[in-house]
N, C-alpha and C. Protein backbone atom coordinates (compact mmCIF):
# COMPACT_ATOMS: atom_id res chain seq x y z
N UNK A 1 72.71 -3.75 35.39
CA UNK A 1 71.95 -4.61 36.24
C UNK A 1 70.55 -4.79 35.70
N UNK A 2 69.59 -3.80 35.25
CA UNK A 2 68.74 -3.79 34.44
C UNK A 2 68.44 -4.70 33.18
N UNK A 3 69.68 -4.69 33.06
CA UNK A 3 69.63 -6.11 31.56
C UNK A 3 69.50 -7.38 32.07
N UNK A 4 70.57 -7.06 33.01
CA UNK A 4 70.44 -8.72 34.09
C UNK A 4 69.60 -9.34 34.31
N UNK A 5 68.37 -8.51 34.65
CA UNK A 5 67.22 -9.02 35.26
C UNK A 5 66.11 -8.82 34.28
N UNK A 6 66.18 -7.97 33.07
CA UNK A 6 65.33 -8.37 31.92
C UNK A 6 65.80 -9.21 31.09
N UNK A 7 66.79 -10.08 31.36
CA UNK A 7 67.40 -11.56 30.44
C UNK A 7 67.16 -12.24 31.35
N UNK A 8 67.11 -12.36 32.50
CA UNK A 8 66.97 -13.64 33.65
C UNK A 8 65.52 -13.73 33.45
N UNK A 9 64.97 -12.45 33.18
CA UNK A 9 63.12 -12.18 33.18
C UNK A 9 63.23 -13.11 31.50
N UNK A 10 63.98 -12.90 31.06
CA UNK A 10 63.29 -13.63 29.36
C UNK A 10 63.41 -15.02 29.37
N UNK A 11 64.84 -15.46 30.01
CA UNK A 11 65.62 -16.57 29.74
C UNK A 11 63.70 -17.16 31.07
N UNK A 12 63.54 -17.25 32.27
CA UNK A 12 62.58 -17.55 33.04
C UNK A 12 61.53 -18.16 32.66
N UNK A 13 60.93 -16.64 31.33
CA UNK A 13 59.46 -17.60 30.94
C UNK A 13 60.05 -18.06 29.97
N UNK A 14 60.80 -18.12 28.93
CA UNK A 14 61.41 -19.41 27.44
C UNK A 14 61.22 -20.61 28.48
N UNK A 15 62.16 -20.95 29.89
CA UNK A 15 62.10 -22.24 30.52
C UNK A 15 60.91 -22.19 31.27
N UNK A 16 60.07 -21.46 31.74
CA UNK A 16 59.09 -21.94 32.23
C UNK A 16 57.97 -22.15 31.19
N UNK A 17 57.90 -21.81 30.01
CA UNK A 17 57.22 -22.25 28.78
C UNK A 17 57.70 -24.03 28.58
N UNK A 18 58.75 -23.70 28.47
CA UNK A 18 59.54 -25.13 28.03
C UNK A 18 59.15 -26.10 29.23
N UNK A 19 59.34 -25.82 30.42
CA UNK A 19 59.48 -26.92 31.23
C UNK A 19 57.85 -27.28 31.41
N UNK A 20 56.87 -26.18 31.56
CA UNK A 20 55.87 -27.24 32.00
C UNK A 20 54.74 -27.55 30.24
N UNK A 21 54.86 -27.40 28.92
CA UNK A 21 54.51 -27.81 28.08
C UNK A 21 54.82 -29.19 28.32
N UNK A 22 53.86 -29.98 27.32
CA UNK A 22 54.40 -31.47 27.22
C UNK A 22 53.34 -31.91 25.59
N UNK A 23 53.49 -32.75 25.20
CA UNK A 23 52.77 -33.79 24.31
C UNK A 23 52.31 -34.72 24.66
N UNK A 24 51.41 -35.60 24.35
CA UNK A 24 50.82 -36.93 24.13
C UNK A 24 50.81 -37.23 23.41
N UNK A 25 50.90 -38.80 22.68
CA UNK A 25 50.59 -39.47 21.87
C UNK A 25 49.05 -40.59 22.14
N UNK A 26 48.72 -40.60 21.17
CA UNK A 26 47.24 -41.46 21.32
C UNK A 26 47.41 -42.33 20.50
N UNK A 27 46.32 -43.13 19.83
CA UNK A 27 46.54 -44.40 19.52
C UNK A 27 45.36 -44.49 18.60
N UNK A 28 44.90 -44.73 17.72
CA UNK A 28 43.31 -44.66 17.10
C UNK A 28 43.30 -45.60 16.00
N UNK A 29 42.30 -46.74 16.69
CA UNK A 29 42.04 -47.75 15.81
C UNK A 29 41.08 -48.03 14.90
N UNK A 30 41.30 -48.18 14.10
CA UNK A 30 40.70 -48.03 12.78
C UNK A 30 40.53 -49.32 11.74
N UNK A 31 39.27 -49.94 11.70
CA UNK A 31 38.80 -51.01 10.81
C UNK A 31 38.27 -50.87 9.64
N UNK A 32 38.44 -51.22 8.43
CA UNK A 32 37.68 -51.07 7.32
C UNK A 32 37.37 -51.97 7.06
N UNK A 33 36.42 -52.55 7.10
CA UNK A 33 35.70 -54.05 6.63
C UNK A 33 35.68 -54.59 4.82
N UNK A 34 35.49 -55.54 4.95
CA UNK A 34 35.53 -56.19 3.45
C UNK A 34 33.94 -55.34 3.42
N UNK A 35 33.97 -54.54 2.15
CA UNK A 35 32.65 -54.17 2.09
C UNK A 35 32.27 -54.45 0.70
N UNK A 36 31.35 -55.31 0.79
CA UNK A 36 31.29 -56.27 -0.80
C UNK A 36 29.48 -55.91 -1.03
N UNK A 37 29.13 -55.80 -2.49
CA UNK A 37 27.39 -55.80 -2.76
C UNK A 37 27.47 -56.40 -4.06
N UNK A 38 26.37 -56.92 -4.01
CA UNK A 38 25.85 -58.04 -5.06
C UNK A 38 24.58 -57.75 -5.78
N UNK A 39 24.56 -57.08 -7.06
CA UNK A 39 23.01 -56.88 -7.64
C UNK A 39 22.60 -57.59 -8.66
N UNK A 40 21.61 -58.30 -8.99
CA UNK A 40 20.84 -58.87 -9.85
C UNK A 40 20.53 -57.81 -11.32
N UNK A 41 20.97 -58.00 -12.19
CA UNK A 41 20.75 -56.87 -13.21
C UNK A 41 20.09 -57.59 -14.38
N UNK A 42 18.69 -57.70 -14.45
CA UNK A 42 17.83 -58.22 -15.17
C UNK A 42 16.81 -57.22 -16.48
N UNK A 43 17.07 -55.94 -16.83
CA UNK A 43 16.70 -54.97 -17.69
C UNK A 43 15.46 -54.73 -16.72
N UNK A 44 14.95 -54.88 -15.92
CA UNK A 44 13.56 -55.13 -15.20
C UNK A 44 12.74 -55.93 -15.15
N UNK A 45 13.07 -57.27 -14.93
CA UNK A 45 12.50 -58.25 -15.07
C UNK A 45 13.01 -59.05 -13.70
N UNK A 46 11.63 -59.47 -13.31
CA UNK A 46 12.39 -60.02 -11.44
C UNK A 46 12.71 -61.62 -11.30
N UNK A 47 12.44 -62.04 -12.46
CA UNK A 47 12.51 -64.04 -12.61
C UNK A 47 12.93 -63.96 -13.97
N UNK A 48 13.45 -65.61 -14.57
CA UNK A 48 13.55 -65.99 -15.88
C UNK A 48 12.26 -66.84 -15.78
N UNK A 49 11.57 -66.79 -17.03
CA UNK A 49 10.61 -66.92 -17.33
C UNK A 49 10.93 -68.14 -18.87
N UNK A 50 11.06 -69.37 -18.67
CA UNK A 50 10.78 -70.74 -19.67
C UNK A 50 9.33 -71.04 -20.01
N UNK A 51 8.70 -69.91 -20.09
CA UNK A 51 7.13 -71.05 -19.96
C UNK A 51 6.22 -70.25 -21.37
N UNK A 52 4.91 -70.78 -21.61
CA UNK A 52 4.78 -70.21 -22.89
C UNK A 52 5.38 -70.40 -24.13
N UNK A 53 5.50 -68.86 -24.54
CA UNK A 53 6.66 -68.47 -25.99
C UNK A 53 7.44 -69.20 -25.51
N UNK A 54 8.11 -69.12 -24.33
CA UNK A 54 9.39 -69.40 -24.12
C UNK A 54 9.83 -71.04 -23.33
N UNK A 55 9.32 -71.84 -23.61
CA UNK A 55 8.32 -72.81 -22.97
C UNK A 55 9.90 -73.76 -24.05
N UNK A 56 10.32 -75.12 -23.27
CA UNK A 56 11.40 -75.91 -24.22
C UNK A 56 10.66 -76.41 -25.08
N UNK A 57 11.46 -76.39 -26.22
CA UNK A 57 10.72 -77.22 -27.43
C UNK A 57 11.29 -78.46 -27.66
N UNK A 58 9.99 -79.18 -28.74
CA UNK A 58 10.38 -80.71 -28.89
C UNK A 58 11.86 -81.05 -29.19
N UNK A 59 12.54 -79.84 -30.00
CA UNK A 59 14.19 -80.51 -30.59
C UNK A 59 14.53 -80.78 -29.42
N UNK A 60 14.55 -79.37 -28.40
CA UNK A 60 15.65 -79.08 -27.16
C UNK A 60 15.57 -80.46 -26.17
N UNK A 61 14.16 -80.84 -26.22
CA UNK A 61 14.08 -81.79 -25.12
C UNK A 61 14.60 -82.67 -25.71
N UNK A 62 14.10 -83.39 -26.93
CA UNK A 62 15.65 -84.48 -27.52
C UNK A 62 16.73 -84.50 -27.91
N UNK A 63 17.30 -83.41 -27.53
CA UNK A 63 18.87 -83.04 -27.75
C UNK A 63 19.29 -83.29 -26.22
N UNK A 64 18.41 -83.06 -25.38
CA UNK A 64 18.75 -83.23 -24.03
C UNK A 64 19.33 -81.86 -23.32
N UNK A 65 18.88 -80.80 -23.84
CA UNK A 65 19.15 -79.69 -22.79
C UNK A 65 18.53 -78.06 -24.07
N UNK A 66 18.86 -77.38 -23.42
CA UNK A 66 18.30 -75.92 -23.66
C UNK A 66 19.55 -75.26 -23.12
N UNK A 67 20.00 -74.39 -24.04
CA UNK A 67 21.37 -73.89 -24.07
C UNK A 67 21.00 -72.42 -23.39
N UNK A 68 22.26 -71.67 -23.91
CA UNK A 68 22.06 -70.01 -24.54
C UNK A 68 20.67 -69.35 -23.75
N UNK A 69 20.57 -69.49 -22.32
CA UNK A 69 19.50 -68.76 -21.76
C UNK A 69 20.04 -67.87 -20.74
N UNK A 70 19.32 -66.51 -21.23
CA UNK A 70 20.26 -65.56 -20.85
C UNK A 70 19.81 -65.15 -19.72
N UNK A 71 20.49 -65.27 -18.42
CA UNK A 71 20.15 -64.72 -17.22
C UNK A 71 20.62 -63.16 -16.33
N UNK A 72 20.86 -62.46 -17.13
CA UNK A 72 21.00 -60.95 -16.75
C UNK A 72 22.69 -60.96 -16.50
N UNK A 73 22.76 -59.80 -15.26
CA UNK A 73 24.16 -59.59 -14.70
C UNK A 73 23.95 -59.65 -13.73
N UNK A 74 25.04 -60.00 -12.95
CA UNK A 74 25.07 -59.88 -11.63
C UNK A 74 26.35 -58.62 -11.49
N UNK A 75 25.73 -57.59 -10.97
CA UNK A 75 27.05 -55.94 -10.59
C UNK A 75 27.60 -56.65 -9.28
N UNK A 76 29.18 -56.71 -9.60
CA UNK A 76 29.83 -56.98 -8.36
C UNK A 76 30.60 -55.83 -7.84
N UNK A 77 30.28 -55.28 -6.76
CA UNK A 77 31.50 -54.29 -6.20
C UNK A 77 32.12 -55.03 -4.70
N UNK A 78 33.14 -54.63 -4.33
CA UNK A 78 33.84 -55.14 -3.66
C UNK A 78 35.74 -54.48 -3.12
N UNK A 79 35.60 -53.81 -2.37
CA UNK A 79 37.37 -53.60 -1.64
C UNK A 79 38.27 -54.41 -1.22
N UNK A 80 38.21 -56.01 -1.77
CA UNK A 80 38.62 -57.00 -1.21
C UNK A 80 38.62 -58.12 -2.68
N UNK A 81 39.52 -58.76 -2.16
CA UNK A 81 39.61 -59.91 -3.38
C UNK A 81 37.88 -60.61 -3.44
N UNK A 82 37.07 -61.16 -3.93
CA UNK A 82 36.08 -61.71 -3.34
C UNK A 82 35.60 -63.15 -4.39
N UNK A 83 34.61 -63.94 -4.16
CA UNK A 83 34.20 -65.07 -4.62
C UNK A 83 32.69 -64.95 -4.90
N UNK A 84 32.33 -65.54 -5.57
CA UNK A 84 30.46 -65.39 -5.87
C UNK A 84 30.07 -66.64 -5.92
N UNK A 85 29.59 -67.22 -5.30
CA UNK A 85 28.86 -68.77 -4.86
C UNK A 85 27.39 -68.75 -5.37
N UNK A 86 26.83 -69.71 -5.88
CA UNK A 86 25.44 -69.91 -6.28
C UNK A 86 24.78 -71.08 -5.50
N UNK A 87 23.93 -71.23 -5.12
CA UNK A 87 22.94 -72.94 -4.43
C UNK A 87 21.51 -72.75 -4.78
N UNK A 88 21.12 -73.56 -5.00
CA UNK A 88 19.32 -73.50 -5.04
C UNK A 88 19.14 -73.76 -3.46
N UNK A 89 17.54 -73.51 -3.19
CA UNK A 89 17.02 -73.70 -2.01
C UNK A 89 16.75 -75.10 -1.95
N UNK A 90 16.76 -76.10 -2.56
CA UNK A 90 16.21 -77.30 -2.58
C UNK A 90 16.72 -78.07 -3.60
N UNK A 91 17.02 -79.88 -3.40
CA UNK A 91 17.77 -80.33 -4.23
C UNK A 91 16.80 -80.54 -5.62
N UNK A 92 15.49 -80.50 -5.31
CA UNK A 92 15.09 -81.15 -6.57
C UNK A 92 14.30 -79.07 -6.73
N UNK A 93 13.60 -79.17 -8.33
CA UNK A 93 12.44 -78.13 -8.64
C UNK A 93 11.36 -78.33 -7.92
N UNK A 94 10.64 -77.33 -7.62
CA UNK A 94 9.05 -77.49 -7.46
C UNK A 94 8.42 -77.44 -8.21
N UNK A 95 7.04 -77.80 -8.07
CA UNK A 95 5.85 -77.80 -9.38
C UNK A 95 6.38 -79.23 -10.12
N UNK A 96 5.55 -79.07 -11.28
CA UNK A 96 5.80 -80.04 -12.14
C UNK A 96 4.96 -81.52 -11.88
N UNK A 97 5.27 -82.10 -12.31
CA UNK A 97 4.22 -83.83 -12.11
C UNK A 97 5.77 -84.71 -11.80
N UNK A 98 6.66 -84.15 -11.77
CA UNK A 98 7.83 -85.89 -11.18
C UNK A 98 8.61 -84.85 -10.35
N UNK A 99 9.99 -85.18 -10.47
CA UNK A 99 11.09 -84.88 -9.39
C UNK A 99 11.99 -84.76 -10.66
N UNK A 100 12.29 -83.23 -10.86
CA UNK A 100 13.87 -82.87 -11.54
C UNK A 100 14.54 -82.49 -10.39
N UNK A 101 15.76 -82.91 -10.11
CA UNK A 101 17.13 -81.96 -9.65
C UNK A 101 17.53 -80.79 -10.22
N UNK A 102 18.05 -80.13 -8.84
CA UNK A 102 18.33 -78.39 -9.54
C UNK A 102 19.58 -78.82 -10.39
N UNK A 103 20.52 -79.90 -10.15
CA UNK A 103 21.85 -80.26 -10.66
C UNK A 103 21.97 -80.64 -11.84
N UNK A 104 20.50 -80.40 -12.37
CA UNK A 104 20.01 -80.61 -13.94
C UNK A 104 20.40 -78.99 -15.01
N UNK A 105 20.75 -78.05 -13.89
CA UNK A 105 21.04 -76.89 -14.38
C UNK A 105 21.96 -76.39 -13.99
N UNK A 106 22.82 -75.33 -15.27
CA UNK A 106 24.10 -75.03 -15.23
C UNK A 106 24.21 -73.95 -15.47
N UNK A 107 25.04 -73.29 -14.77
CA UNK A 107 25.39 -71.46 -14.50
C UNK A 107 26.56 -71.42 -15.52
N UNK A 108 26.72 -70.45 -16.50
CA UNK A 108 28.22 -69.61 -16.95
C UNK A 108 28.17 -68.76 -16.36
N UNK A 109 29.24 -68.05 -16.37
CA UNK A 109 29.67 -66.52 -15.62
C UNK A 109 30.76 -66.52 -16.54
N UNK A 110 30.34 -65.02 -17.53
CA UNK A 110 30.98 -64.37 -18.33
C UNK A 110 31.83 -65.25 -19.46
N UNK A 111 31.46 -66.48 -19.76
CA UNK A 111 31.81 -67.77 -20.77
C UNK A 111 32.93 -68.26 -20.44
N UNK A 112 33.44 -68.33 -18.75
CA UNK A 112 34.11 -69.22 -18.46
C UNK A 112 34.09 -70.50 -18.07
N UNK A 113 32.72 -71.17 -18.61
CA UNK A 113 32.52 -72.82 -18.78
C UNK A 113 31.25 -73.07 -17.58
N UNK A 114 30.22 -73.99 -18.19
CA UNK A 114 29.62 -74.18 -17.57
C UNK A 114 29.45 -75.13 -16.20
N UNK A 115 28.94 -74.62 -15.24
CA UNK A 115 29.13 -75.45 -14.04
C UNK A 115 27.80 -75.46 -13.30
N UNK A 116 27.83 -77.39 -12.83
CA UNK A 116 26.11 -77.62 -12.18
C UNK A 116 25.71 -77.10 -10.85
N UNK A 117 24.55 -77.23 -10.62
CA UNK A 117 24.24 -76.77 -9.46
C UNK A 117 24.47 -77.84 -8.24
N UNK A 118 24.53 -77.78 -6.92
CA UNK A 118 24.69 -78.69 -6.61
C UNK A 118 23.96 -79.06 -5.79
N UNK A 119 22.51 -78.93 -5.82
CA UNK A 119 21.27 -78.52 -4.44
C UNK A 119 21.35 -77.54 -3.98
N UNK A 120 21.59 -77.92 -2.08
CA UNK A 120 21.47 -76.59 -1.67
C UNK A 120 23.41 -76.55 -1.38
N UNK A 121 24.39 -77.00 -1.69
CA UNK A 121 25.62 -77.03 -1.67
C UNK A 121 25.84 -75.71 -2.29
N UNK A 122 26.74 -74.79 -1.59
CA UNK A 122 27.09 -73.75 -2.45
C UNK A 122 28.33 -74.11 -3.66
N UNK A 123 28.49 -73.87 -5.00
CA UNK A 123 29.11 -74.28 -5.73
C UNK A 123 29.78 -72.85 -6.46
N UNK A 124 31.21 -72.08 -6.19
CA UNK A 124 31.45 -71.36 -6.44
C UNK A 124 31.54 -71.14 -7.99
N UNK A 125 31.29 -69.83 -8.39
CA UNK A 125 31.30 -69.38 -9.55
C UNK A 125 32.48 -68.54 -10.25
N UNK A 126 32.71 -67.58 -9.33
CA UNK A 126 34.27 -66.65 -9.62
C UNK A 126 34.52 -66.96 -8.39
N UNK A 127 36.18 -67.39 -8.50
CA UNK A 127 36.96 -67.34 -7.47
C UNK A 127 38.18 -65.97 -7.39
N UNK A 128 38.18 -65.88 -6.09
CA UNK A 128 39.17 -64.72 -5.79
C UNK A 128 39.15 -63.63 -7.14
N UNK A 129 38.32 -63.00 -7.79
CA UNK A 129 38.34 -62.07 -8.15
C UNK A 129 38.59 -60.86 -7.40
N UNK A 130 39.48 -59.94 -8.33
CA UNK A 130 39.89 -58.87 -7.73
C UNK A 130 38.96 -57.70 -7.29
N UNK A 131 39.53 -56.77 -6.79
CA UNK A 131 38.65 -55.74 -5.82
C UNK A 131 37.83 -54.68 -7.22
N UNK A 132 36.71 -54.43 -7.13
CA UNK A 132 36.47 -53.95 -8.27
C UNK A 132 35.11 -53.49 -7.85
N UNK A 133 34.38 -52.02 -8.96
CA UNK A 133 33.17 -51.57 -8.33
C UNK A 133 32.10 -52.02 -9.87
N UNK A 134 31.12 -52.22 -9.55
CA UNK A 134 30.24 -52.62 -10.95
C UNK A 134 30.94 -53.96 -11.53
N UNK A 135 31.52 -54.79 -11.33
CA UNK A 135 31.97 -55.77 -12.40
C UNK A 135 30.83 -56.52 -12.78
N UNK A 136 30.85 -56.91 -14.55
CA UNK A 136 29.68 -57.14 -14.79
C UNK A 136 30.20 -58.72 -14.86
N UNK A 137 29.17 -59.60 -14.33
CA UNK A 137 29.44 -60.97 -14.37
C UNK A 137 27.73 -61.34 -15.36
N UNK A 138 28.32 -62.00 -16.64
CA UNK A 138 27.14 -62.11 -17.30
C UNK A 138 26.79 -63.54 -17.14
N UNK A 139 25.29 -63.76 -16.73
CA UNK A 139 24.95 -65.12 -16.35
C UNK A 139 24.20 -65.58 -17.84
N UNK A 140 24.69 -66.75 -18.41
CA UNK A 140 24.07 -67.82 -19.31
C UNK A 140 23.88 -69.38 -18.09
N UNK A 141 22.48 -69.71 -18.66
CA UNK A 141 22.28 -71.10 -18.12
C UNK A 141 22.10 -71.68 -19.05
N UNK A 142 21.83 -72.97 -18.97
CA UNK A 142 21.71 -74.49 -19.44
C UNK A 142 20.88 -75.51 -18.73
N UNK A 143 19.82 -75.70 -19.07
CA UNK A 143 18.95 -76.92 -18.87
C UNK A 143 19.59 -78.53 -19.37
N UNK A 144 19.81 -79.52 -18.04
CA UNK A 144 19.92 -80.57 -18.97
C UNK A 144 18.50 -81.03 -18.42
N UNK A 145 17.95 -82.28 -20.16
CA UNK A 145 16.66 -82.87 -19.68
C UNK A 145 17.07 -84.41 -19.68
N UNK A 146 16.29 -85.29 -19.32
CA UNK A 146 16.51 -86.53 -19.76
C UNK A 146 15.44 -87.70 -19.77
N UNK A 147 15.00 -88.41 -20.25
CA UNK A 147 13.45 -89.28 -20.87
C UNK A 147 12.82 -89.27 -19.47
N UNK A 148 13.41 -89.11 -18.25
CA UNK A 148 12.39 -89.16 -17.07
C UNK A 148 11.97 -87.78 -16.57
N UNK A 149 12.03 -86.90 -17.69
CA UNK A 149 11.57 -85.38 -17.02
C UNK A 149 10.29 -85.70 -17.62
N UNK A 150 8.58 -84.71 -16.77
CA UNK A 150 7.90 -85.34 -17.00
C UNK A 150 7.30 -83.62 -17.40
N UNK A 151 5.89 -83.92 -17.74
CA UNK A 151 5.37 -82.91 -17.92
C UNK A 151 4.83 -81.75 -16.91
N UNK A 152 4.87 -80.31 -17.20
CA UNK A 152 4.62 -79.62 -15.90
C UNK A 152 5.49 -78.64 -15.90
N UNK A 153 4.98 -77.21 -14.87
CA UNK A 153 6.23 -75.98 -14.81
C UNK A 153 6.31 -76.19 -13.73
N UNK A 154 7.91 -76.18 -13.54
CA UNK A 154 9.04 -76.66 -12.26
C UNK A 154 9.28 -75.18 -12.07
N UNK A 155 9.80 -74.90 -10.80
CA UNK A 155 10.76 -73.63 -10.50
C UNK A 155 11.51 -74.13 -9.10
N UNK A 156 12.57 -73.25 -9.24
CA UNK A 156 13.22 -73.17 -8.41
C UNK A 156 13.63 -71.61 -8.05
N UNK A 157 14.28 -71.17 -6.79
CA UNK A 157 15.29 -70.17 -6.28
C UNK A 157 16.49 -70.29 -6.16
N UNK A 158 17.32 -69.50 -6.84
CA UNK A 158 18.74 -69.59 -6.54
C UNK A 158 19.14 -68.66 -6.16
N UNK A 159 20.40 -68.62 -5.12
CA UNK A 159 20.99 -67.78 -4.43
C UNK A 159 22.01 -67.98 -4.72
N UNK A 160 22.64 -66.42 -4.88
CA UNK A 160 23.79 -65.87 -5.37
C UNK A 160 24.96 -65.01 -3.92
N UNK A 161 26.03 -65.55 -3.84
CA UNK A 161 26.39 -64.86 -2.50
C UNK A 161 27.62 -64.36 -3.11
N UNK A 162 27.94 -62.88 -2.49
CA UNK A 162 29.14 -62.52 -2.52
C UNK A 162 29.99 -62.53 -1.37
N UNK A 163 31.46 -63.12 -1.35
CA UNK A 163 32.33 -63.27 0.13
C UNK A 163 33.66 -62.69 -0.19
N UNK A 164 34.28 -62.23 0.95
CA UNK A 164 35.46 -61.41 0.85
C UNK A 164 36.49 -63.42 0.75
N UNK A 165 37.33 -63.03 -0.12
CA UNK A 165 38.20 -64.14 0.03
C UNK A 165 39.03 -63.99 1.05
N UNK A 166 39.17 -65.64 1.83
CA UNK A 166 39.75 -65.20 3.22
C UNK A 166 40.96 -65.55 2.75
């Protein structure tokens, strides 16, 4: 009888363990955003600088443009396919004595062909490039001139955007 009731005593708490335990399940939502950065990589230098030494010369202006001007890197990182868009702030340069258009100047990225600006229109540069940290995108520009550019230093700002491809 003694066993009886120290197995009814065991078998008791195993089911009263068992019966009132339980589990939950939860639910936890979790976003990782397109997390994309864009750096200007110029050796330390915060503008391109045409003026002076570096000022166009008589051939360039009658050839009608200024080639081979080297505009740094742009470091792309990015967890997402992404795109890099360029626009000036304004359709024409400032400074100067007339009216040039920014669309007088042309971006490469990494010598896959040159392409104009288009004002303030954003005009993409890499499309859907893949997810990548540091990619170096090397910028060459191109000046075109033509008999109505006048004398004077022009500048402009350009903006460079990085976007997750939708």
């Amino acid at each position: 009888m003694k066993r009886i009731v120290v197995l009814l005593a065991a078998l008791i708490s195993i089911w009263g363990v068992t019966a009132f335990a339980g589990t939950q399940d939860t639910i936890i939502n979790m976003e990782i955003p397109a997390v994309l950065s864009l750096e200007w990589d110029t050796n330390g230098v915060d503008h391109l600088d045409l003026t002076g030494v570096n000022a166009i010369t008589l051939v360039e202006f009658a050839n009608g443009y200024k080639d081979s001007i080297a505009g740094g890197n742009l470091l792309a990182s990015s967890n997402a396919n992404y795109d890099i868009t360029i626009k000036a702030v304004d359709t024409y340069f400032s400074g100067g004595s007339g009216t040039k258009p920014t669309s007088d100047m042309l971006v490469d990225v990494n010598s896959a062909g040159f392409m104009a600006l288009d004002g303030t229109n954003e005009v993409t540069l890499v499309y859907n490039n893949p997810p990548e940290t540091n990619g170096v995108k090397t910028l060459t520009y191109k000046i075109i001139f033509t008999p109505n550019d006048t004398q004077g230093v022009y500048f402009t700002t350009l903006t460079y955007t990085i976007k997750a491809t939708l």
